[in-house]
Protein backbone atom coordinates (compact mmCIF):
# COMPACT_ATOMS: atom_id res chain seq x y z
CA UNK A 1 0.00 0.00 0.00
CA UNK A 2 1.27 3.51 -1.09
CA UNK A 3 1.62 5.90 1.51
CA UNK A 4 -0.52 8.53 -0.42
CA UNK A 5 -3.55 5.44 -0.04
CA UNK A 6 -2.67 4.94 3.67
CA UNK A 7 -3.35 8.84 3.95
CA UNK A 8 -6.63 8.45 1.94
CA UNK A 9 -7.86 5.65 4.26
CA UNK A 10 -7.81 3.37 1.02
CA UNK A 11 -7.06 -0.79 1.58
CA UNK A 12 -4.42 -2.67 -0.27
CA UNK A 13 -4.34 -2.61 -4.11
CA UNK A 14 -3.86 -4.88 -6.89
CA UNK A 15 -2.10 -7.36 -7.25
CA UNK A 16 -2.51 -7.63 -3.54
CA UNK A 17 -6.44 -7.23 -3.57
CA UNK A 18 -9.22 -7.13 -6.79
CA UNK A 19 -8.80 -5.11 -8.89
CA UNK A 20 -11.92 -2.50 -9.78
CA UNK A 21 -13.44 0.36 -11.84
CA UNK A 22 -12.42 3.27 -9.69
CA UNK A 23 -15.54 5.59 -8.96
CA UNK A 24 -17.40 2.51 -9.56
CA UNK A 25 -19.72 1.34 -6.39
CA UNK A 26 -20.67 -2.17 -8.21
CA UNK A 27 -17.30 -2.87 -9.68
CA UNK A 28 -15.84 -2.34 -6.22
CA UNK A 29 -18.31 -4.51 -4.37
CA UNK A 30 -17.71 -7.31 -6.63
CA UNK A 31 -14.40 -6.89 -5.95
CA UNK A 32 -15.02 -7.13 -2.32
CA UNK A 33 -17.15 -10.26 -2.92
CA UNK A 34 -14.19 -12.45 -4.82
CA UNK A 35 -12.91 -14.99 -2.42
CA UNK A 36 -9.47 -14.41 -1.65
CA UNK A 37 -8.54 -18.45 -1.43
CA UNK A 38 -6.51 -19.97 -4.67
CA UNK A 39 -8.00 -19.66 -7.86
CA UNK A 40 -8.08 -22.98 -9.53
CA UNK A 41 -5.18 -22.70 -11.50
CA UNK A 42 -3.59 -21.08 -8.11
CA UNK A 43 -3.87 -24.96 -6.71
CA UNK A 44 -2.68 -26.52 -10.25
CA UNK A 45 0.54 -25.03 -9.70
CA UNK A 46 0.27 -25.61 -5.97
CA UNK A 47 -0.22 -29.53 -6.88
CA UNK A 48 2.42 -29.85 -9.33
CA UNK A 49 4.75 -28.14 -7.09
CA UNK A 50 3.63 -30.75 -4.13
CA UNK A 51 3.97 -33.77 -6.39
CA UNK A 52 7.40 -32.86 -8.48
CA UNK A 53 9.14 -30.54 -6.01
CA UNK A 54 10.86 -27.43 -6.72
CA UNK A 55 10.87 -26.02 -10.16
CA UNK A 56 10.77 -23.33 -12.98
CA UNK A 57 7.98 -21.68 -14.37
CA UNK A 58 9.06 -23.61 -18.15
CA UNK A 59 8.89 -26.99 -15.98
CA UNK A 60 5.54 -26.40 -13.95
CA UNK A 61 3.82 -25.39 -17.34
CA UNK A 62 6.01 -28.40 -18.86
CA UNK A 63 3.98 -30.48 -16.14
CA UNK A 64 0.24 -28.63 -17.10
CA UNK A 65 -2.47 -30.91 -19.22
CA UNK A 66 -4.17 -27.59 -20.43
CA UNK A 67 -3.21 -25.16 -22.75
CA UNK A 68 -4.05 -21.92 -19.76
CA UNK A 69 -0.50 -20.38 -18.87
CA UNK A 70 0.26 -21.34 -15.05
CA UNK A 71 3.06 -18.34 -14.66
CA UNK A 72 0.90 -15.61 -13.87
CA UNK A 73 -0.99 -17.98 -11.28
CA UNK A 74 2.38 -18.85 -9.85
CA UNK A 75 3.01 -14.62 -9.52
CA UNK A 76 0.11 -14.62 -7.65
CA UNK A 77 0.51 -17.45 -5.52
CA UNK A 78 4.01 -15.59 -4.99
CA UNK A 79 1.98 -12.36 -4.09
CA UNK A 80 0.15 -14.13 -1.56
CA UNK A 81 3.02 -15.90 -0.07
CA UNK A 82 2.70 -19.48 -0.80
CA UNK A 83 5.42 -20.07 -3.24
CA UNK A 84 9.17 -18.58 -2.84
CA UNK A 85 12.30 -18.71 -4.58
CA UNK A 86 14.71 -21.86 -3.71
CA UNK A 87 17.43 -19.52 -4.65
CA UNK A 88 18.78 -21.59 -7.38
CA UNK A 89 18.51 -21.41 -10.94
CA UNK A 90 18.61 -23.87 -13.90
CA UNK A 91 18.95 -23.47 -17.47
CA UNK A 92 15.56 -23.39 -19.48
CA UNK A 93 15.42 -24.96 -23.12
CA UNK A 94 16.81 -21.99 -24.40
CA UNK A 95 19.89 -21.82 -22.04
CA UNK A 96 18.28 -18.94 -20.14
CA UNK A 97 18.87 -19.09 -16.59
CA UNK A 98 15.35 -19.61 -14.22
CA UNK A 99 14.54 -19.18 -10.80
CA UNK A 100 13.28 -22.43 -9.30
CA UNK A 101 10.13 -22.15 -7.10
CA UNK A 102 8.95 -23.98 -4.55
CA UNK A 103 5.85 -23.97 -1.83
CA UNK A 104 6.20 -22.28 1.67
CA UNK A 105 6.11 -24.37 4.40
């Protein structure tokens, strides 16, 4: 939160809440309504992590079935603390180093 929205009495802001129409009373109350648990693709990378351990981004979506792209779910899952850098990298297929991510404890 930005210290101008702490002085305006305004709550956290995307990516850290919904986002909304600003000036908007029904986009903000469906933005108050979303449930802030994992989305499901939130727990698809939260299930490939548990069941192959640590890994890049390239490998978890190497892992995925479906044709969605799982790094922006693993950002958020970042966002909200539940996955962290290991602090190691690895080369992806195009010898580009990655950091490898894994699930908080």
């Amino acid at each position: 939160m930005s210290r101008l929205d702490a002085l305006n009495g305004l709550g956290p802001r995307y990516p850290h809440a919904p986002g909304h129409v600003h000036g908007s009373r029904t986009s903000y109350a469906a933005a108050r309504s979303v449930d802030h648990s994992v989305s499901r693709l939130e727990q698809v990378v939260i299930d490939i992590l548990r069941e192959h351990g640590p890994l890049t981004d390239e490998q978890i979506q190497a892992k995925h079935d479906g044709l969605e792209n799982l790094r922006p779910r693993r950002i958020g899952l970042w966002h909200k603390g539940r996955v962290e850098k290991t602090g190691e990298e690895r080369l992806t297929q195009f010898r580009r180093k990655a950091d490898v991510w894994r699930l908080v404890s």
